[in-house]
C-alpha atoms as a PDB file:
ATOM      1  CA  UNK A   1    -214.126 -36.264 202.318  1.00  0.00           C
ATOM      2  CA  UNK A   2    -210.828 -35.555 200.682  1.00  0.00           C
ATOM      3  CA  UNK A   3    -208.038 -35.875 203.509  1.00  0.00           C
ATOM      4  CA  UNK A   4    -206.153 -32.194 203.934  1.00  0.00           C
ATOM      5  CA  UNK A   5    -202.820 -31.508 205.452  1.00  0.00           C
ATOM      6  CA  UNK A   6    -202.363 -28.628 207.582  1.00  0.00           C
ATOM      7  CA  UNK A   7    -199.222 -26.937 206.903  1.00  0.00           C
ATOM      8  CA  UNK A   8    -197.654 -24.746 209.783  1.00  0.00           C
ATOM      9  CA  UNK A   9    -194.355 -22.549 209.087  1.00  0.00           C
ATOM     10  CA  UNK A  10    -191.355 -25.161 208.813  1.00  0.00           C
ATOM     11  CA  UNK A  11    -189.138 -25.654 211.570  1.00  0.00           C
ATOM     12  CA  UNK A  12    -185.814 -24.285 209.746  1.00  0.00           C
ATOM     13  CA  UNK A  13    -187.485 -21.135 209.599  1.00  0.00           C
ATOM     14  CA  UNK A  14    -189.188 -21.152 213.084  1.00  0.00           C
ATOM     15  CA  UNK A  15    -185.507 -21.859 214.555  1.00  0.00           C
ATOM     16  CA  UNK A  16    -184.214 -19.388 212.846  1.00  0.00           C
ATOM     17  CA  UNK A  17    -186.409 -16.272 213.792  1.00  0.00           C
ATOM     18  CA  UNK A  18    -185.962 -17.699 217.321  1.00  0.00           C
ATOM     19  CA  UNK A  19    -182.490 -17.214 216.866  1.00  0.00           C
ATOM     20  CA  UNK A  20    -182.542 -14.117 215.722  1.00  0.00           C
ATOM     21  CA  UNK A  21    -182.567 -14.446 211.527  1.00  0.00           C
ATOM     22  CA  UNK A  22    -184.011 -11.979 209.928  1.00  0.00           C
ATOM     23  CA  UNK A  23    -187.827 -11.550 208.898  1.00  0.00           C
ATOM     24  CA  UNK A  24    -188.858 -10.768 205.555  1.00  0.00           C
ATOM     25  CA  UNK A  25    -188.126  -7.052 205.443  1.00  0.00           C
ATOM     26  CA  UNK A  26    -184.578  -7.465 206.519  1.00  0.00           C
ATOM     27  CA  UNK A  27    -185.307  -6.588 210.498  1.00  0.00           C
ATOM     28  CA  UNK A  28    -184.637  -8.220 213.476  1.00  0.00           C
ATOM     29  CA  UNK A  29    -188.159  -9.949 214.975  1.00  0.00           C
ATOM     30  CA  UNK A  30    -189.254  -8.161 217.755  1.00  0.00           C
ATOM     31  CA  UNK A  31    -189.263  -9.795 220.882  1.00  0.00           C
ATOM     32  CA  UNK A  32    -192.258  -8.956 223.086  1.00  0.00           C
ATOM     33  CA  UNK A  33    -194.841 -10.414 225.492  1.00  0.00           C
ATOM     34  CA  UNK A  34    -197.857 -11.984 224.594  1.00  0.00           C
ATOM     35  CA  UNK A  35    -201.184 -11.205 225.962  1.00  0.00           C
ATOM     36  CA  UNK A  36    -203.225 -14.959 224.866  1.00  0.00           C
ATOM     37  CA  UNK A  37    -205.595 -15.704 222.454  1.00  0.00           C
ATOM     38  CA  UNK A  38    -204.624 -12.830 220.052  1.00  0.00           C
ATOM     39  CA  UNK A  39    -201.025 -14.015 219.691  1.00  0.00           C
ATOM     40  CA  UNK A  40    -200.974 -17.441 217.479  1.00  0.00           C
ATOM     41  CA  UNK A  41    -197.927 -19.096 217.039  1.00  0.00           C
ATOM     42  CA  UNK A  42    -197.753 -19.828 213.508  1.00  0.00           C
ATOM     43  CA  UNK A  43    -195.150 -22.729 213.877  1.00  0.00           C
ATOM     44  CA  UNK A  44    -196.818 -25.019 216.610  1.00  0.00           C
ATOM     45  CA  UNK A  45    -200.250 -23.314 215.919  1.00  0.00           C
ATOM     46  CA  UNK A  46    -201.067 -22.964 219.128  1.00  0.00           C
ATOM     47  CA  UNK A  47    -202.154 -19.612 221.151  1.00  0.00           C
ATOM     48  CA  UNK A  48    -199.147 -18.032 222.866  1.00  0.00           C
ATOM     49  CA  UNK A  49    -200.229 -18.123 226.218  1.00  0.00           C
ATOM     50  CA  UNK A  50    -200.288 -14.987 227.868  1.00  0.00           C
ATOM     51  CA  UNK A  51    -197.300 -13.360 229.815  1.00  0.00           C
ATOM     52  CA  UNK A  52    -194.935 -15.959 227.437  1.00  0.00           C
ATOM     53  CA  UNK A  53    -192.211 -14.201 225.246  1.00  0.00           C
ATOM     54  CA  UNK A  54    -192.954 -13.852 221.649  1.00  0.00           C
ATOM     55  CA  UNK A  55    -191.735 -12.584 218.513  1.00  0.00           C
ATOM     56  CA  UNK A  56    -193.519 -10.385 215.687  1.00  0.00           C
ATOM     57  CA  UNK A  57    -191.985 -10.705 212.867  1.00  0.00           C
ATOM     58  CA  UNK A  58    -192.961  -9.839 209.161  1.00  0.00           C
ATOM     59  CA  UNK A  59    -193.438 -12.951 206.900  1.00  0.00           C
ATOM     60  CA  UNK A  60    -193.306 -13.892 203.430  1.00  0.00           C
ATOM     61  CA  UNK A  61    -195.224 -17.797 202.737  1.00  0.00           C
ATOM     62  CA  UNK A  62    -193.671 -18.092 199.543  1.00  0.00           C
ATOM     63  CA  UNK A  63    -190.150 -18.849 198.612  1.00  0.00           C
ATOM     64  CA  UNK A  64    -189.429 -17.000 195.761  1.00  0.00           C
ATOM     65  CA  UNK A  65    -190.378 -13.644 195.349  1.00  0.00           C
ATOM     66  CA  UNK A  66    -193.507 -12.429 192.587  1.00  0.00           C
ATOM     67  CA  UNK A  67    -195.955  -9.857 192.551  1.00  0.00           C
ATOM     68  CA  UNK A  68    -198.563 -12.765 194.599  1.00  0.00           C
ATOM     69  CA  UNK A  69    -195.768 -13.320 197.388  1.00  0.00           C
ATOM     70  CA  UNK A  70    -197.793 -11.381 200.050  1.00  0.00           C
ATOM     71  CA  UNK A  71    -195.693 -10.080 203.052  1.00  0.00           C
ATOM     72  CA  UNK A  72    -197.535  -9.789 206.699  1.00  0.00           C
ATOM     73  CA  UNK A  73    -197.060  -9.517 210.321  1.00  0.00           C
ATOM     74  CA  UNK A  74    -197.238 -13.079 212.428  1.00  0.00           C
ATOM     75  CA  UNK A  75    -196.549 -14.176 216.270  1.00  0.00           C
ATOM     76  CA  UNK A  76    -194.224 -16.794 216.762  1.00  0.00           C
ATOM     77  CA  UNK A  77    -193.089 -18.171 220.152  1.00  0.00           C
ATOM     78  CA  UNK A  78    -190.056 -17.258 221.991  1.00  0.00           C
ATOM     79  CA  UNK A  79    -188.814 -20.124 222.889  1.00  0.00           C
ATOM     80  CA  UNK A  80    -188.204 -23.214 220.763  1.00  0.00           C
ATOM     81  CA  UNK A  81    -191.808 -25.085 220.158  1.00  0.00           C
ATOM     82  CA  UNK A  82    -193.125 -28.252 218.039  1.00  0.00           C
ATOM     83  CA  UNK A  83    -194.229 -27.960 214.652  1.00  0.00           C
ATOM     84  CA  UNK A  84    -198.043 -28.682 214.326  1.00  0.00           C
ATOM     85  CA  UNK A  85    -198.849 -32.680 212.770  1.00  0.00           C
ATOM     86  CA  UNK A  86    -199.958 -31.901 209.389  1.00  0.00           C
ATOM     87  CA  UNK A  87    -202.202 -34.614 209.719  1.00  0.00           C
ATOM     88  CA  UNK A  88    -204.049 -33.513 212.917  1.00  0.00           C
ATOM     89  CA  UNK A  89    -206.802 -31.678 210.959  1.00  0.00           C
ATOM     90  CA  UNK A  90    -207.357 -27.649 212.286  1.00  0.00           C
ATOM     91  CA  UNK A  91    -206.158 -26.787 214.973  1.00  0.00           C
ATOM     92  CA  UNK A  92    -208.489 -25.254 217.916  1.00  0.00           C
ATOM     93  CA  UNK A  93    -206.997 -22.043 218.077  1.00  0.00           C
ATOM     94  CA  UNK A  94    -209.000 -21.666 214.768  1.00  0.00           C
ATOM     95  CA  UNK A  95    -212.451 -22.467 216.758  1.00  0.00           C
ATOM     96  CA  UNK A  96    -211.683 -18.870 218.601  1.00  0.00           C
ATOM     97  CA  UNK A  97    -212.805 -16.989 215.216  1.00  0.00           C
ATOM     98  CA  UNK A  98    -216.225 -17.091 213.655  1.00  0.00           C
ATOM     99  CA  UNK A  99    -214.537 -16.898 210.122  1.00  0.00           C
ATOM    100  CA  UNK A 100    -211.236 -17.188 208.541  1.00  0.00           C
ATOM    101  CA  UNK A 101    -210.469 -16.057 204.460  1.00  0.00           C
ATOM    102  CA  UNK A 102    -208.938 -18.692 202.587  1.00  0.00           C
ATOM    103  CA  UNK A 103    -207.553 -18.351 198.937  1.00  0.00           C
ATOM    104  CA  UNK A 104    -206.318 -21.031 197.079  1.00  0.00           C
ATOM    105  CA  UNK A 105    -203.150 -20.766 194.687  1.00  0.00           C
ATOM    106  CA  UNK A 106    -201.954 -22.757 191.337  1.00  0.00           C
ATOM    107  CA  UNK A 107    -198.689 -24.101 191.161  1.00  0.00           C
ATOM    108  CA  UNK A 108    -197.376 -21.215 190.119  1.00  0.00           C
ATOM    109  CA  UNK A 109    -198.301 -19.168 193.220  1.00  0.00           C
ATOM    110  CA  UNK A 110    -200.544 -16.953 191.611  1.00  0.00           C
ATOM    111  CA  UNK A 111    -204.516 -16.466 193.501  1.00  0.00           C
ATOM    112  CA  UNK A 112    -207.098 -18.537 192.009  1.00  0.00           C
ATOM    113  CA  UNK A 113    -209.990 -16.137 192.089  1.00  0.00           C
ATOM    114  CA  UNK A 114    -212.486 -18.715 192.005  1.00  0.00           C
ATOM    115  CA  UNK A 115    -211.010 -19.854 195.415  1.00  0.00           C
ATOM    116  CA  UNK A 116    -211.442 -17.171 197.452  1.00  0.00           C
ATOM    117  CA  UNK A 117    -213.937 -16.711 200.747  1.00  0.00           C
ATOM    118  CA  UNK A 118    -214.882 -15.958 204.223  1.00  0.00           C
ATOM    119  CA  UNK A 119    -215.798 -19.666 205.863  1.00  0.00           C
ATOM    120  CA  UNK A 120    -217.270 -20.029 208.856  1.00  0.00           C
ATOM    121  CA  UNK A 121    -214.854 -21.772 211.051  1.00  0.00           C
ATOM    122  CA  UNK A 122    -217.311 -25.264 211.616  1.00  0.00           C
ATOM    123  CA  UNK A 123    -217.267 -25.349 207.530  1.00  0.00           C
ATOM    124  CA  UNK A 124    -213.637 -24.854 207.711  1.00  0.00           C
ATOM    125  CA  UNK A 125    -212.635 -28.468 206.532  1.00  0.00           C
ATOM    126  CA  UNK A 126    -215.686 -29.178 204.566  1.00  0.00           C
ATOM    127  CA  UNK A 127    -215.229 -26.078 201.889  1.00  0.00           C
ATOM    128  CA  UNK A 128    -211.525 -26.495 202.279  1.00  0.00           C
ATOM    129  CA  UNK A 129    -212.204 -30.095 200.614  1.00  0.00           C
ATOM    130  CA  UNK A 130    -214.196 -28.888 198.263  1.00  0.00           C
ATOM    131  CA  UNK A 131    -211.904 -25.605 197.275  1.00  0.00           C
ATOM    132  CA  UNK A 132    -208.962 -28.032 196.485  1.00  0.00           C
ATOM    133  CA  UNK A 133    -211.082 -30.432 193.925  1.00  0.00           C
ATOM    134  CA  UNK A 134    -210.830 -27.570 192.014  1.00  0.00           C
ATOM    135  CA  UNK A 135    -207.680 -29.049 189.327  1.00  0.00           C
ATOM    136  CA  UNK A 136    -206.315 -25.447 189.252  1.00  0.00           C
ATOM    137  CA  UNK A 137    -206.272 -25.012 193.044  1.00  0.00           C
ATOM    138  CA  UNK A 138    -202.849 -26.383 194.475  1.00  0.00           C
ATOM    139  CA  UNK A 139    -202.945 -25.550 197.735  1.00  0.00           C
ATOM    140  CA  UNK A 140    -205.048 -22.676 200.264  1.00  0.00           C
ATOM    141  CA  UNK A 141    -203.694 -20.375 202.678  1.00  0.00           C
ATOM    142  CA  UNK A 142    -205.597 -19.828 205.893  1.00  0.00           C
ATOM    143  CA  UNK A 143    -205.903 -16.345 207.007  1.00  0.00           C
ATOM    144  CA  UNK A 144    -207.600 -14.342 209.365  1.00  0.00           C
ATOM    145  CA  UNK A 145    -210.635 -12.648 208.188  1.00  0.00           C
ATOM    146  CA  UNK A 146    -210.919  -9.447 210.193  1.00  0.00           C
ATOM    147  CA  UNK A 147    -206.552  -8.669 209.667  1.00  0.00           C
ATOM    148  CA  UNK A 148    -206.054 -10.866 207.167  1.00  0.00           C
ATOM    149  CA  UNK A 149    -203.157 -12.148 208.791  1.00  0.00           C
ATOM    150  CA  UNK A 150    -201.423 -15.787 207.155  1.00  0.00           C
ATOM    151  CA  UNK A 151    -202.223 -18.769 209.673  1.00  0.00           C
ATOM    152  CA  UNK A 152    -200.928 -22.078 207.498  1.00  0.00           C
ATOM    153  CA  UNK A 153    -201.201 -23.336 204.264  1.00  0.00           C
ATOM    154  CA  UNK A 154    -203.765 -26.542 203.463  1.00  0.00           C
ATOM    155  CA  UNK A 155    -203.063 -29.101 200.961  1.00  0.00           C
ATOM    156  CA  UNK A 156    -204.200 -32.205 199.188  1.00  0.00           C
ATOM    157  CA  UNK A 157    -203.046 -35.533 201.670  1.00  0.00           C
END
């Protein structure tokens, strides 16, 4: 099986929100308190365990701006927290869902089409594998299926 690196948000950008930068649509993150398993921190990807401070904040995945440079709501923690190993294979905040949507992207940033589904989360690294031996497929975003909400970003190892 093809070896896949999980890609949470990078730290530069984590510290910053958690310093008060701001998100994607020029606003200040809000700072709020989390409730558990709902709230998944997108740097450390880990659940924000409830009663913790957290911030909602809109974010953009992609660094330069083009009509595929989707914009959503994530959770981050509050406090300073460490980036997930991108070598540690999914995380198990993922096992919580039944399904996540992942789309895969050239390397010009622009959907794949033919990369595109609903996985059931114990197929998860399996059809990721197999969705990146696909020469036009670059990388794969992870999102949540029901909100569609950006987890991380999977690439070759």
């Amino acid at each position: 099986m093809t070896m896949l690196k999980i890609i949470a948000m990078p730290t530069v950008d984590a510290r910053a929100y958690q310093r008060g930068a701001l998100d994607a649509n020029g606003r200040m993150p809000e700072r709020d308190i989390s409730t558990g398993p709902g709230n998944p921190c997108r740097h450390c990807l880990e659940t924000i365990e409830a009663g913790a401070e957290k911030l909602v904040l809109a974010y953009r995945p992609f660094e330069e701006l083009q009509p595929y440079a989707e914009l959503g709501p994530i959770f981050l923690h509050g406090r300073d927290c460490g980036r997930y190993d991108e070598y540690a294979g999914f995380p198990k905040m993922f096992q919580r869902w039944n399904t996540v949507l992942v789309r895969g992207y050239g390397s010009n940033n622009r959907i794949q089409y033919q990369a595109a589904r609903h996985i059931p989360v114990d197929e998860l690294e399996a059809q990721c594998a197999e969705m990146l031996t696909d020469p036009n497929v670059a990388y794969l975003h992870v999102r949540t299926s029901q909100y569609n909400c950006y987890q991380c970003r999977v690439e070759r190892a």
